[in-house]
C-alpha atoms as a PDB file:
ATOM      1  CA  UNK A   1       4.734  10.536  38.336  1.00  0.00           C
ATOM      2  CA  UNK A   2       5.983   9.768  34.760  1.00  0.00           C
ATOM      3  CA  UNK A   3       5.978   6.254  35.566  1.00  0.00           C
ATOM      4  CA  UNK A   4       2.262   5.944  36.226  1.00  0.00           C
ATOM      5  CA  UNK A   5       1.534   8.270  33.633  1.00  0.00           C
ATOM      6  CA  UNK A   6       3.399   6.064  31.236  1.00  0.00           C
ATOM      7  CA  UNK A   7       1.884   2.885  32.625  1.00  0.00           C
ATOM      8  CA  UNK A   8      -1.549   4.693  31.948  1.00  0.00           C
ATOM      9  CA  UNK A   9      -0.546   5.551  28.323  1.00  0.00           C
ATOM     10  CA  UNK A  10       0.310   1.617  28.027  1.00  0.00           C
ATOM     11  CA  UNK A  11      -2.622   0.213  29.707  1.00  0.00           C
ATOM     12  CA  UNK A  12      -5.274  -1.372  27.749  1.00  0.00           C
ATOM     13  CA  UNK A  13      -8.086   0.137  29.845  1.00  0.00           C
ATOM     14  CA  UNK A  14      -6.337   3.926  29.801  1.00  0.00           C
ATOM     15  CA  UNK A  15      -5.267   5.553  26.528  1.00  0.00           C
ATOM     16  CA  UNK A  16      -3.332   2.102  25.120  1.00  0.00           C
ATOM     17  CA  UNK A  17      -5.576   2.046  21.764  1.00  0.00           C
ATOM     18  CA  UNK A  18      -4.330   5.294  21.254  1.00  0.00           C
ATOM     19  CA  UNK A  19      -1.245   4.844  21.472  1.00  0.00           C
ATOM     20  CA  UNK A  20      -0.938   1.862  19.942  1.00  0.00           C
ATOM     21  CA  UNK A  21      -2.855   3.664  16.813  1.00  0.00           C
ATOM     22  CA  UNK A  22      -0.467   6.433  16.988  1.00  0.00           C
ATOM     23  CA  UNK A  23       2.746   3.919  16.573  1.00  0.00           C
ATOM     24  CA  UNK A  24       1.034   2.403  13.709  1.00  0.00           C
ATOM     25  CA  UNK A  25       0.222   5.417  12.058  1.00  0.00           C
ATOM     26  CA  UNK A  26       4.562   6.666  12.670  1.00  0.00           C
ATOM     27  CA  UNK A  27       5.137   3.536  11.586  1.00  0.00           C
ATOM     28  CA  UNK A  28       2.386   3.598   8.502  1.00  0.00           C
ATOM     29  CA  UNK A  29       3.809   7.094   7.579  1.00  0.00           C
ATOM     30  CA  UNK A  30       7.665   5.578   6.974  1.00  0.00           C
ATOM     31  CA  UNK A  31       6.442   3.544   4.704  1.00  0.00           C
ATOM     32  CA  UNK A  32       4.456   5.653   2.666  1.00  0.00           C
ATOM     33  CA  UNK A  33       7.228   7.683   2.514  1.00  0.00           C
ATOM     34  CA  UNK A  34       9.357   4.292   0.935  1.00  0.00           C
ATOM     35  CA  UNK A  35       6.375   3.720  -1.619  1.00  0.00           C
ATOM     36  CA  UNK A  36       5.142   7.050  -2.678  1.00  0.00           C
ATOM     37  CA  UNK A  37       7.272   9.114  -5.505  1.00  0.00           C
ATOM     38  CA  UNK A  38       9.148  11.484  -4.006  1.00  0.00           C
ATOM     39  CA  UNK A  39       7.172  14.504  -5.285  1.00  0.00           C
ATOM     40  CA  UNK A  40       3.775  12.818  -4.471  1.00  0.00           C
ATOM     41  CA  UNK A  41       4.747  12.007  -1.149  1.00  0.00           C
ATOM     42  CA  UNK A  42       5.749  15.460  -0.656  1.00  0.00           C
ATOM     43  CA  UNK A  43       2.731  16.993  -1.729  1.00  0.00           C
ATOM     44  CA  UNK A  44       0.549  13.733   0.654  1.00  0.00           C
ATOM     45  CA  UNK A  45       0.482  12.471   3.840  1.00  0.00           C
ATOM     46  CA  UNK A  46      -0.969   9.762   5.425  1.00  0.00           C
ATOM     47  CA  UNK A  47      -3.485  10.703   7.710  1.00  0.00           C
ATOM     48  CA  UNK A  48      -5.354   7.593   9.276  1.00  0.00           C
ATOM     49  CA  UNK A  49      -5.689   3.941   8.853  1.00  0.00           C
ATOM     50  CA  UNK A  50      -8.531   1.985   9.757  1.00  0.00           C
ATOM     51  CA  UNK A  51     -10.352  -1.630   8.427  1.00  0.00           C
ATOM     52  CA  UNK A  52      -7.863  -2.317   6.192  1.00  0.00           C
ATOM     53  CA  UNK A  53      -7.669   1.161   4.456  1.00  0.00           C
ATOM     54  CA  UNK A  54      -5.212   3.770   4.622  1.00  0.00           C
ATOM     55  CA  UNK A  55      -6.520   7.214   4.381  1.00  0.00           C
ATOM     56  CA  UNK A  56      -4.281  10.222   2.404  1.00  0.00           C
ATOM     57  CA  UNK A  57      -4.286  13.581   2.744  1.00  0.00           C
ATOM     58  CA  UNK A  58      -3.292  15.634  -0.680  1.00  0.00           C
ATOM     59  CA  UNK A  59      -2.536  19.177  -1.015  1.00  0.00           C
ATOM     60  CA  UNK A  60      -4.356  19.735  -4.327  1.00  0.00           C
ATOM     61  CA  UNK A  61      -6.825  17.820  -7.182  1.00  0.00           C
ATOM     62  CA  UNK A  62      -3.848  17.328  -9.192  1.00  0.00           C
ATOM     63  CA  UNK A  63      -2.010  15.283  -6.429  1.00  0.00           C
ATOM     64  CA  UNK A  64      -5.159  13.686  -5.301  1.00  0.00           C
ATOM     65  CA  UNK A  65      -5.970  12.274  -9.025  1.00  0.00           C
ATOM     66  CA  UNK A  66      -2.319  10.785  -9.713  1.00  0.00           C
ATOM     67  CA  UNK A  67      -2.338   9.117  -5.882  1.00  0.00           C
ATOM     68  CA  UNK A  68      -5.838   7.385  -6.856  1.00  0.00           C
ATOM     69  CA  UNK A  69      -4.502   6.099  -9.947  1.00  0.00           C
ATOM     70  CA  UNK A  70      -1.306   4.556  -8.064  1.00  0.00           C
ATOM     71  CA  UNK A  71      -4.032   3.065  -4.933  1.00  0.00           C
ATOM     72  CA  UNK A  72      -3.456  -0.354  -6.528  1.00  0.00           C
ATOM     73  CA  UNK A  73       0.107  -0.461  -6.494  1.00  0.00           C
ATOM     74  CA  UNK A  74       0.370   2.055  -3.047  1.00  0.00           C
ATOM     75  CA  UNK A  75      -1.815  -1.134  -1.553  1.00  0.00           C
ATOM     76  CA  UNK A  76       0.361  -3.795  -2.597  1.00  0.00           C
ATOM     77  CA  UNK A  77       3.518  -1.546  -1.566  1.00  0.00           C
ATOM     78  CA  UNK A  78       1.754  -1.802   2.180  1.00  0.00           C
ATOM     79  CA  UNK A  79       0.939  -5.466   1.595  1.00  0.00           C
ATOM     80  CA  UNK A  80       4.183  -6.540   0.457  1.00  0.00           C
ATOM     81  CA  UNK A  81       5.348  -4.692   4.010  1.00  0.00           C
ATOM     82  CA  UNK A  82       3.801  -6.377   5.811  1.00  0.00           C
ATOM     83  CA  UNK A  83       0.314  -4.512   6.244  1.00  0.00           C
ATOM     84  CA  UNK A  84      -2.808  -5.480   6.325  1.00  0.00           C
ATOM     85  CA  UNK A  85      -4.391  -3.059   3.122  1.00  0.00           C
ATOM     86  CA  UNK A  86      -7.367  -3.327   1.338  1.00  0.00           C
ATOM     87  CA  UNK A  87      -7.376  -0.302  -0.585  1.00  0.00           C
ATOM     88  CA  UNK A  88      -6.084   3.566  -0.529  1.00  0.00           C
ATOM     89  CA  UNK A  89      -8.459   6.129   0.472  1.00  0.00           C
ATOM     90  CA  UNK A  90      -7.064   9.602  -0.894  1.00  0.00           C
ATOM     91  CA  UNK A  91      -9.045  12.931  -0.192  1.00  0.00           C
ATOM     92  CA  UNK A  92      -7.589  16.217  -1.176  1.00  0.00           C
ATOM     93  CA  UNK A  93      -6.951  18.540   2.003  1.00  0.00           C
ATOM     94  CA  UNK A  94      -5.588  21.604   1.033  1.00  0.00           C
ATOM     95  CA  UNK A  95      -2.611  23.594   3.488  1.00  0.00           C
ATOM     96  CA  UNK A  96      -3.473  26.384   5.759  1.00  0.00           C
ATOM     97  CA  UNK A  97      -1.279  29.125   4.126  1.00  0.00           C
ATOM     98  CA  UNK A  98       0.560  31.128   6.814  1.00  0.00           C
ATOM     99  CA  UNK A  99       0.840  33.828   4.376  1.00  0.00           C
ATOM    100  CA  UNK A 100      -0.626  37.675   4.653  1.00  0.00           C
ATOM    101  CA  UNK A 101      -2.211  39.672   1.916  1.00  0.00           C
ATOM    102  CA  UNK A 102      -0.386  42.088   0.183  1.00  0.00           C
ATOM    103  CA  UNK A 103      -1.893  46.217   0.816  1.00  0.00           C
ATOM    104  CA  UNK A 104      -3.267  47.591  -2.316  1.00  0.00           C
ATOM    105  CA  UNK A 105      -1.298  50.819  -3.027  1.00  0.00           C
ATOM    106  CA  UNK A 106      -2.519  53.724  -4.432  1.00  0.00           C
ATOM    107  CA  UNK A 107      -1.467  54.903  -7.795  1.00  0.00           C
ATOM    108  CA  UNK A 108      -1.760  58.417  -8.275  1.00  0.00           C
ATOM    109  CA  UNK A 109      -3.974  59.931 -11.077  1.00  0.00           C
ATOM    110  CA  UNK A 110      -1.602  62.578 -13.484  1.00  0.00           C
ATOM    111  CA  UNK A 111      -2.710  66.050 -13.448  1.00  0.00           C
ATOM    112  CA  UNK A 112      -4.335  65.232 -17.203  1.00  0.00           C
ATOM    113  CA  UNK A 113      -6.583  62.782 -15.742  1.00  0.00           C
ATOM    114  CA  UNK A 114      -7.696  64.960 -12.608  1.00  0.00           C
ATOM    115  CA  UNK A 115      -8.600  67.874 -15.049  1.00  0.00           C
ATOM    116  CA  UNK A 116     -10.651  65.400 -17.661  1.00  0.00           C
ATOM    117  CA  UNK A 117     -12.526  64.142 -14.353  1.00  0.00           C
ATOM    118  CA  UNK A 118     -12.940  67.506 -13.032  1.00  0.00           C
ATOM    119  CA  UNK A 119     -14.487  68.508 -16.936  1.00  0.00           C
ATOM    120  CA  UNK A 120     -16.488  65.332 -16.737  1.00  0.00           C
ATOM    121  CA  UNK A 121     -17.827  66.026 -13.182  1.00  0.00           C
ATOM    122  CA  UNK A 122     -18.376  69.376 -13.838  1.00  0.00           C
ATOM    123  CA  UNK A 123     -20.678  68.080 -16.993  1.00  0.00           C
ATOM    124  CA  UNK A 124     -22.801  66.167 -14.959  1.00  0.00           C
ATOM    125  CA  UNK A 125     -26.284  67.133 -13.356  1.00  0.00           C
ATOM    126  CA  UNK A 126     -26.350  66.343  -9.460  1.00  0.00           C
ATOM    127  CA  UNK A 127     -26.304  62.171  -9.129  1.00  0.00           C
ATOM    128  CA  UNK A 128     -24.682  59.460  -7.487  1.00  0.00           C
ATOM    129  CA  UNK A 129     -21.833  59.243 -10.625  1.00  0.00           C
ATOM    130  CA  UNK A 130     -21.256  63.164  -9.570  1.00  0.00           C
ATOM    131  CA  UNK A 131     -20.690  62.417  -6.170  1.00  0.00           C
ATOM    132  CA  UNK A 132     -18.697  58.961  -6.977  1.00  0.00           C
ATOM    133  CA  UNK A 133     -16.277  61.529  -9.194  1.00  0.00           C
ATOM    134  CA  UNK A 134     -16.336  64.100  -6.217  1.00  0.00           C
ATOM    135  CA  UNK A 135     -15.103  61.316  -4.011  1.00  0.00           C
ATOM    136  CA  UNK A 136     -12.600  60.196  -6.373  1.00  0.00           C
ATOM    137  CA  UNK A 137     -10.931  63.250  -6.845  1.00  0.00           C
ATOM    138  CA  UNK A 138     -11.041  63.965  -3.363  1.00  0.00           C
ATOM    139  CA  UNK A 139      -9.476  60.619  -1.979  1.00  0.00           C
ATOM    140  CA  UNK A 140      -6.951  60.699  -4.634  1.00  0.00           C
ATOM    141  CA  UNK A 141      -3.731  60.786  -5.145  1.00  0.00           C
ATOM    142  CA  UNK A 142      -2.659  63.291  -7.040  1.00  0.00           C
ATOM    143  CA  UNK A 143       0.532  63.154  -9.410  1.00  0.00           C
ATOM    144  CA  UNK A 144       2.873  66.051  -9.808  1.00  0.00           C
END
């Protein structure tokens, strides 16, 4: 079974273009990881390659705007490799952050504040600022 599934990964009729694409991009990603500074390629990766032109992913503007100032020498780093390049494409692509958002806590009012917006709500006429002070002082905490 792995055997004709591997032919079928190999075959030029079956899924061989994509594999072969897939090497070249491993291969393609080494060496962008030879050319690039260190902190660039940290904050890049390549993402594609196709006529001639690598494509590179940044994580931010700031990245994005250094790595299209290098393109000319990031070409002839590929060329001098070995690979066919004709320019660097860069596009910023930010990261998915895998990070939650923080609940807001509630600070409680001191008892000087609750008794100036008690005097204040107690000043007003019925409206919606009485009622928004009524709900405040309701939903509250209150500070001992």
């Amino acid at each position: 079974m792995q055997n004709s599934l591997e032919n079928y990964l190999e075959a030029a009729d079956g899924a061989g273009k994509v594999m072969t694409h897939a090497r070249l991009l491993v291969k393609l990603t080494h060496l962008y990881q030879e050319i690039a500074p260190t902190h660039l390629g940290q904050a890049s990766r390549l993402a594609n390659y196709k006529s001639g032109i690598i494509v590179i992913h940044a994580v931010s503007g700031a990245v994005a705007a250094k790595l299209r100032q290098m393109a000319p020498t990031l070409a002839e780093g590929f060329s001098t490799r070995g690979v066919e390049c004709n320019g660097v494409q860069v596009k910023v692509q930010a990261c998915k952050i895998n990070t939650q958002s923080r609940a807001s806590t509630q600070k409680p009012l001191s008892s000087r504040t609750s008794r100036t917006l008690e005097g204040l709500r107690d000043s007003l006429p019925d409206s919606p600022l009485r009622a928004a002070l009524e709900t405040l002082l309701t939903h509250s905490a209150k500070q001992e």
